[in-house]
C-alpha atoms as a PDB file:
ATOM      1  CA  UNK A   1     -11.543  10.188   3.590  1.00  0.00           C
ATOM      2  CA  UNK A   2     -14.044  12.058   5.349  1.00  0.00           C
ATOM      3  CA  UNK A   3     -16.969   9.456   5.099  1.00  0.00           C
ATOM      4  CA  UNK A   4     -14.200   6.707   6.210  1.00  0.00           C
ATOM      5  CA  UNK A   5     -13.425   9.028   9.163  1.00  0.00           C
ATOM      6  CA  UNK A   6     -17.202  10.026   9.899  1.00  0.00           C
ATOM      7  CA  UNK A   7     -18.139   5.995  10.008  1.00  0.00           C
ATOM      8  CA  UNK A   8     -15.053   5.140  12.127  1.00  0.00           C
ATOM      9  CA  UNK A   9     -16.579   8.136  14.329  1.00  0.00           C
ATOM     10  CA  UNK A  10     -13.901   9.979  14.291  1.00  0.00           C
ATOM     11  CA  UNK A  11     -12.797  13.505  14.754  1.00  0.00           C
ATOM     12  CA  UNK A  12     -10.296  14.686  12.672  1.00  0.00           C
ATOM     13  CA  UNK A  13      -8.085  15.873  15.749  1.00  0.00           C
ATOM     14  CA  UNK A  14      -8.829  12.034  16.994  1.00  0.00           C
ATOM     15  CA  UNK A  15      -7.662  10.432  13.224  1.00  0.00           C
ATOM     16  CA  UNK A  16      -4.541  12.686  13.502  1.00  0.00           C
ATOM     17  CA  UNK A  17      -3.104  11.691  16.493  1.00  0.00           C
ATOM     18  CA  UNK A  18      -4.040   8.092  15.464  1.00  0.00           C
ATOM     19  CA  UNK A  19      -2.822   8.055  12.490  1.00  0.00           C
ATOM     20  CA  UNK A  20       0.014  10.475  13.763  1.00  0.00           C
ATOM     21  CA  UNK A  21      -0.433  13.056  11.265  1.00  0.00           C
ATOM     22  CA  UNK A  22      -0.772  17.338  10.764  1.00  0.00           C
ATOM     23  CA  UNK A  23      -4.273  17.705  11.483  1.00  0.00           C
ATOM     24  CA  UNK A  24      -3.609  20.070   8.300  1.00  0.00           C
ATOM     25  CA  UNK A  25      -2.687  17.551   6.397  1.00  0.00           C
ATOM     26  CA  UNK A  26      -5.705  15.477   6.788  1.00  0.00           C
ATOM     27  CA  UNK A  27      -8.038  18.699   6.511  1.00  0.00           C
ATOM     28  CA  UNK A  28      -5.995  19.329   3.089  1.00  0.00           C
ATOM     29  CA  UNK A  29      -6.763  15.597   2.388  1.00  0.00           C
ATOM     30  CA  UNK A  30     -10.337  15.810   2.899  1.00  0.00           C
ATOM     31  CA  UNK A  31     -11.113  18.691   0.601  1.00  0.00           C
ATOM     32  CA  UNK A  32      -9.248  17.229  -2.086  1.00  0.00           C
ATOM     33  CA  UNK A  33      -6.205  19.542  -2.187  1.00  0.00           C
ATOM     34  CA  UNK A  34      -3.872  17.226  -1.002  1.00  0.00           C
ATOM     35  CA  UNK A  35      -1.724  14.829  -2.468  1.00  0.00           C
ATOM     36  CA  UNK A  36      -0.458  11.896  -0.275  1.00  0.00           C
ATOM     37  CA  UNK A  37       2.508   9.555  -0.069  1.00  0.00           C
ATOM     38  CA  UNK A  38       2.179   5.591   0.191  1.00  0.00           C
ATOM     39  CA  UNK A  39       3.331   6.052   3.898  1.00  0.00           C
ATOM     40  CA  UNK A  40       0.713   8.667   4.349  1.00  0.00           C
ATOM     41  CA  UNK A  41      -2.210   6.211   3.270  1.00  0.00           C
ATOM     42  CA  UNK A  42      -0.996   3.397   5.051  1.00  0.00           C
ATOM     43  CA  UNK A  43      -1.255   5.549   7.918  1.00  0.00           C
ATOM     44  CA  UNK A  44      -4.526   6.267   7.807  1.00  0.00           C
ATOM     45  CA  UNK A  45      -5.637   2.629   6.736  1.00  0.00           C
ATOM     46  CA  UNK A  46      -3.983   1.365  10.175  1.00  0.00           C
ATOM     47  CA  UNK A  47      -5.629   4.223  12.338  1.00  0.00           C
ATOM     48  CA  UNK A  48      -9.334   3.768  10.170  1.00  0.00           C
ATOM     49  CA  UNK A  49      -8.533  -0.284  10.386  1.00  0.00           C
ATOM     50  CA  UNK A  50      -9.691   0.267   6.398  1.00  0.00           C
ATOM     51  CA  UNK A  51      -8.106  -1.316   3.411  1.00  0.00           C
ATOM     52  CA  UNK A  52      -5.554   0.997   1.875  1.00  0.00           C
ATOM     53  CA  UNK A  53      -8.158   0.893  -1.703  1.00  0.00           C
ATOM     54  CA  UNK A  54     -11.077   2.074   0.294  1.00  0.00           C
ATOM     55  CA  UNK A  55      -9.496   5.559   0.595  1.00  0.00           C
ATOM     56  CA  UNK A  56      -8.101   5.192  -2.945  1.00  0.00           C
ATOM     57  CA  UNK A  57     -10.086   3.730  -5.438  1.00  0.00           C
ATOM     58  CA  UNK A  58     -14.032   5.151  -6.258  1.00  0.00           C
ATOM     59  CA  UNK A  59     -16.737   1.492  -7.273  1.00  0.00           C
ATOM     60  CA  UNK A  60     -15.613  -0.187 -10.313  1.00  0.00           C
ATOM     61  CA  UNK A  61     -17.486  -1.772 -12.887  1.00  0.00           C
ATOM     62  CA  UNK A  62     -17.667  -5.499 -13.469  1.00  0.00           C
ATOM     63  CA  UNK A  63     -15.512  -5.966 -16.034  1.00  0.00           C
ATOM     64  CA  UNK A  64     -12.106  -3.643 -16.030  1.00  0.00           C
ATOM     65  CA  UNK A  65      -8.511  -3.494 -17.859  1.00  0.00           C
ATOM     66  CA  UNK A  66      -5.510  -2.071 -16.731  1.00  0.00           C
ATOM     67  CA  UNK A  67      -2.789  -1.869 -19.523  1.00  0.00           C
ATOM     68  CA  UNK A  68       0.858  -2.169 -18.271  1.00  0.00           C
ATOM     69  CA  UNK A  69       2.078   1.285 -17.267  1.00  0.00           C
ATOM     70  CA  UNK A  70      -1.600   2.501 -16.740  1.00  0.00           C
ATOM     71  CA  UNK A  71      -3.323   2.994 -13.494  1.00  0.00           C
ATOM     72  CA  UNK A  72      -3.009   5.483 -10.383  1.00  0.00           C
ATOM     73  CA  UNK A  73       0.460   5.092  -9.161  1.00  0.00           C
ATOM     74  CA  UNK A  74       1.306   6.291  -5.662  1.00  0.00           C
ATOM     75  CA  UNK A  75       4.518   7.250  -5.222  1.00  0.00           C
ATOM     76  CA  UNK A  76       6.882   7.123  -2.086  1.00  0.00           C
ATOM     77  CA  UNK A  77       8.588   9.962  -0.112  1.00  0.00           C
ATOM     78  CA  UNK A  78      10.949   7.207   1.069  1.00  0.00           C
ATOM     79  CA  UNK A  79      12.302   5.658  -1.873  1.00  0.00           C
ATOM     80  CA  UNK A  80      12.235   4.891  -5.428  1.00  0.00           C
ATOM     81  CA  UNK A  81       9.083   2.804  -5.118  1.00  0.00           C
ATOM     82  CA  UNK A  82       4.897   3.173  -6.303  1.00  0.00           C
ATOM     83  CA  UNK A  83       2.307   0.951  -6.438  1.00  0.00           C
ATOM     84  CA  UNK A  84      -0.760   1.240  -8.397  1.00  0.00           C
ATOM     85  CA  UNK A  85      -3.994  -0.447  -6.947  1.00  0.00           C
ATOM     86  CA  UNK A  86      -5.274  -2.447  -9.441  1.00  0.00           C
ATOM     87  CA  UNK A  87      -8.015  -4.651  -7.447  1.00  0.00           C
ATOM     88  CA  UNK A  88      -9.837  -3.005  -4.224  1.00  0.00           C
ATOM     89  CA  UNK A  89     -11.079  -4.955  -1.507  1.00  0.00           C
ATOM     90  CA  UNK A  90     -14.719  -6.016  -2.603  1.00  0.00           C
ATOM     91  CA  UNK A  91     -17.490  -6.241  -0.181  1.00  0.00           C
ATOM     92  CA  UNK A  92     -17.096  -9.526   1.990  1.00  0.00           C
ATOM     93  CA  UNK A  93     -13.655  -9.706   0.683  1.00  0.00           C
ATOM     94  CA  UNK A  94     -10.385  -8.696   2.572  1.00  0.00           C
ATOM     95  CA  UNK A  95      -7.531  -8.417   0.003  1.00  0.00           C
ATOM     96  CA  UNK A  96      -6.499  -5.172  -2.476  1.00  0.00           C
ATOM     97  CA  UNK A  97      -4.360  -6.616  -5.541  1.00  0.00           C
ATOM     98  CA  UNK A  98      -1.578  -3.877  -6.781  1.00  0.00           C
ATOM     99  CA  UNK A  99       1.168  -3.236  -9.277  1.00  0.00           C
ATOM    100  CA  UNK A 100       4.532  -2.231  -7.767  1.00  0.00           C
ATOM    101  CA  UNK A 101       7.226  -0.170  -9.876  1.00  0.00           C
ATOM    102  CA  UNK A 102      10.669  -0.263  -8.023  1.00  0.00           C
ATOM    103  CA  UNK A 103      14.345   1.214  -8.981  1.00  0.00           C
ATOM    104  CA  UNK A 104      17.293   0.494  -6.907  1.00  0.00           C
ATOM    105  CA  UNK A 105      18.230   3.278  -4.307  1.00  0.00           C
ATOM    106  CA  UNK A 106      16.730   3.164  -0.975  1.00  0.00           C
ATOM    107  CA  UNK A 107      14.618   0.057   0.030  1.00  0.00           C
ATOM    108  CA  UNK A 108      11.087   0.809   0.680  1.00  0.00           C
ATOM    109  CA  UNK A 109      10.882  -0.254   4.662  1.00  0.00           C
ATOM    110  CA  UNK A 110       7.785  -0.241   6.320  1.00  0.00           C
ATOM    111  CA  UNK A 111       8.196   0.801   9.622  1.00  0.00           C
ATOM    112  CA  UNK A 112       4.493   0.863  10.600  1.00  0.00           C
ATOM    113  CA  UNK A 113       3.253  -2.603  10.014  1.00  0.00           C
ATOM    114  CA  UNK A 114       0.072  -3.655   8.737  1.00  0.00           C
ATOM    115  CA  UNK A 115      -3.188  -4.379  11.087  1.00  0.00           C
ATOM    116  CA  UNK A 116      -2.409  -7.992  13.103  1.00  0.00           C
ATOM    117  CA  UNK A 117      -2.735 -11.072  11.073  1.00  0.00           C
ATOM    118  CA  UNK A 118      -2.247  -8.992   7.574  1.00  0.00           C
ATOM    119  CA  UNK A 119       0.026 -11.273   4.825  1.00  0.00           C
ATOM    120  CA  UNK A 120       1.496  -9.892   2.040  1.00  0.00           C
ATOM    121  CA  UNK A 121       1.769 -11.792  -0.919  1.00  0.00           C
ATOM    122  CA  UNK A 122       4.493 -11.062  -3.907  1.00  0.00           C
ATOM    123  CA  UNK A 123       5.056 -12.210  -7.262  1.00  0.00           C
ATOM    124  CA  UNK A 124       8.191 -10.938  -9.102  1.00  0.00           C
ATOM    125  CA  UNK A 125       7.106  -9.638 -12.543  1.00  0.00           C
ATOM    126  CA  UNK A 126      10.374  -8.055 -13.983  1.00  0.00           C
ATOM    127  CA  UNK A 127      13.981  -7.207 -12.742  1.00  0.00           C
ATOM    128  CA  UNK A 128      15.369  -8.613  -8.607  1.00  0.00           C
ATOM    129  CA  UNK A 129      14.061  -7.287  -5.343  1.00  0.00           C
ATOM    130  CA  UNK A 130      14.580  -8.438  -2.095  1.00  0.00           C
ATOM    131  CA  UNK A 131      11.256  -8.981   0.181  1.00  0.00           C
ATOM    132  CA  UNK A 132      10.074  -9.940   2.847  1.00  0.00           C
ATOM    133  CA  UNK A 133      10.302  -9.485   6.954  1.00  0.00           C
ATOM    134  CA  UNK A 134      13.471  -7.631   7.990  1.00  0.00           C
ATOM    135  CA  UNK A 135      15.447 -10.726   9.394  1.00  0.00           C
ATOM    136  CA  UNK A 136      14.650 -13.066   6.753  1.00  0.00           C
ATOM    137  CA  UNK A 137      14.271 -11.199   3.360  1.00  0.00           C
ATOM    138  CA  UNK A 138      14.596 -13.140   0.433  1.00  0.00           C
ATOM    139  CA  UNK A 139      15.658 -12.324  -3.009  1.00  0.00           C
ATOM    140  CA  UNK A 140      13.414 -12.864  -5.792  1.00  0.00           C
ATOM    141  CA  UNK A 141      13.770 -13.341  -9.596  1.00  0.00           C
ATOM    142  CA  UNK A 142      10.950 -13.387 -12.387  1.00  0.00           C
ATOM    143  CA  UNK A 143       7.981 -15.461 -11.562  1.00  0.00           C
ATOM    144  CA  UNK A 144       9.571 -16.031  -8.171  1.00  0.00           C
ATOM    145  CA  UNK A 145       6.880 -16.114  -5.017  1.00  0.00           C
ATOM    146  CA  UNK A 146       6.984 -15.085  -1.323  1.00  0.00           C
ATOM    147  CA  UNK A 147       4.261 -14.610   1.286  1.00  0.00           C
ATOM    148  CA  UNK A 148       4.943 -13.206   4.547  1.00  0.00           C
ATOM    149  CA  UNK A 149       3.615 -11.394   7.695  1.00  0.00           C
ATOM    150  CA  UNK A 150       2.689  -7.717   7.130  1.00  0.00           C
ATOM    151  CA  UNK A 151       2.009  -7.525  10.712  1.00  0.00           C
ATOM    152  CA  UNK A 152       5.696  -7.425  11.100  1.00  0.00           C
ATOM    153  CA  UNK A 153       8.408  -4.380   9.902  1.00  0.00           C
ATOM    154  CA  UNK A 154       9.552  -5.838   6.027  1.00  0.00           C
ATOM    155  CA  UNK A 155      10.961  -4.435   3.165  1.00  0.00           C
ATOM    156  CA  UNK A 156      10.668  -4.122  -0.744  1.00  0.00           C
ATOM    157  CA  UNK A 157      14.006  -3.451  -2.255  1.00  0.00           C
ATOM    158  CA  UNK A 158      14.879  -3.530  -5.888  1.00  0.00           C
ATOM    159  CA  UNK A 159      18.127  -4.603  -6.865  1.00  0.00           C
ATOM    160  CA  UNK A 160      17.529  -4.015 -11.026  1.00  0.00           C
ATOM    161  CA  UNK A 161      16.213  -1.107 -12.742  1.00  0.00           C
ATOM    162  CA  UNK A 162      12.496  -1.589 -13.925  1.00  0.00           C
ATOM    163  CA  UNK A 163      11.427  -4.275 -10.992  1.00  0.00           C
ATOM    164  CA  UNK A 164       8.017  -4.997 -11.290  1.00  0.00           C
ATOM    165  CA  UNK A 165       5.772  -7.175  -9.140  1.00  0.00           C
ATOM    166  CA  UNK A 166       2.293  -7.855  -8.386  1.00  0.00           C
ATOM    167  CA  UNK A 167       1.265  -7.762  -4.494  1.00  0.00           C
ATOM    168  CA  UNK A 168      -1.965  -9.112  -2.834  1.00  0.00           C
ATOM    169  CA  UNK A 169      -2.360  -7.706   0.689  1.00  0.00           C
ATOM    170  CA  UNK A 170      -4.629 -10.593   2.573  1.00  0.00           C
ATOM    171  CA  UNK A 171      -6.180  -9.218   5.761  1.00  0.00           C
ATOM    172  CA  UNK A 172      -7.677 -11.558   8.007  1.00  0.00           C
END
């Protein structure tokens, strides 16, 4: 976080108000004591205009398997909702490739959209969800595909236990 912050040239007062967070939270963040939410690290990718895996996920080696039900989820504050980053954004590339877990309950809404020209892609794995921009969510079955504007507010809701989906986040 700190080296993200540092390049962006950044104070952390500065990154706060950005990214319009505790300034103790992001101090907390950059020693390693604290433990974000989803909606925290979106945050800070919009106000770093990072990837959400470059404050995640350390270099990976060439070749790399995640088994089903592996990987570092991130959990939301919001709703019954996590995604685990599976692929990070490479160098020259501008995409991060993640597993999402979802249980009905509360949709996962994202209120702060994604940098201009972002689009989310979505590929049902398991269960029903509805996804996609506010005003014209669509529902989803296995296998089912939708791509949409992440610049825009959209949702994520499951409407079976154990929804599963793959996401690519495509910034341009």
């Amino acid at each position: 976080m700190r080296r993200e912050r540092e390049r962006a040239g950044l104070s952390l007062t500065e990154l706060a108000r950005r990214a319009r967070l505790a300034k103790s939270t992001l101090s907390q963040l950059e020693s390693g004591t604290g433990n974000p939410s989803v909606e925290t690290l979106w945050a800070l990718s919009l106000a770093l205009e990072v990837p959400f895996s470059r404050l995640v996920e350390p270099p990976q080696p060439s070749v790399r398997v995640i088994r089903a039900g592996e990987g570092p989820y991130t959990r939301s504050e919001e709703a019954p909702y996590e995604v685990a980053l599976l692929s990070p954004c490479p160098p020259g590339a501008r995409r991060d490739l993640f597993r999402v877990v979802a249980e009905p309950g509360a949709p996962r809404l994202t209120t702060t959209p994604h940098q201009a020209g972002v689009r989310e892609h979505v590929v049902l794995s398991s269960g029903r969800a509805r996804v996609g921009p506010l005003d014209a969510a669509v529902e989803l079955a296995p296998g089912d595909y939708v791509v949409y504007p992440g610049d825009t507010r959209h949702v994520f809701e499951a409407l079976e236990p154990d929804t599963t989906a793959v996401m690519i986040i495509e910034q341009t």
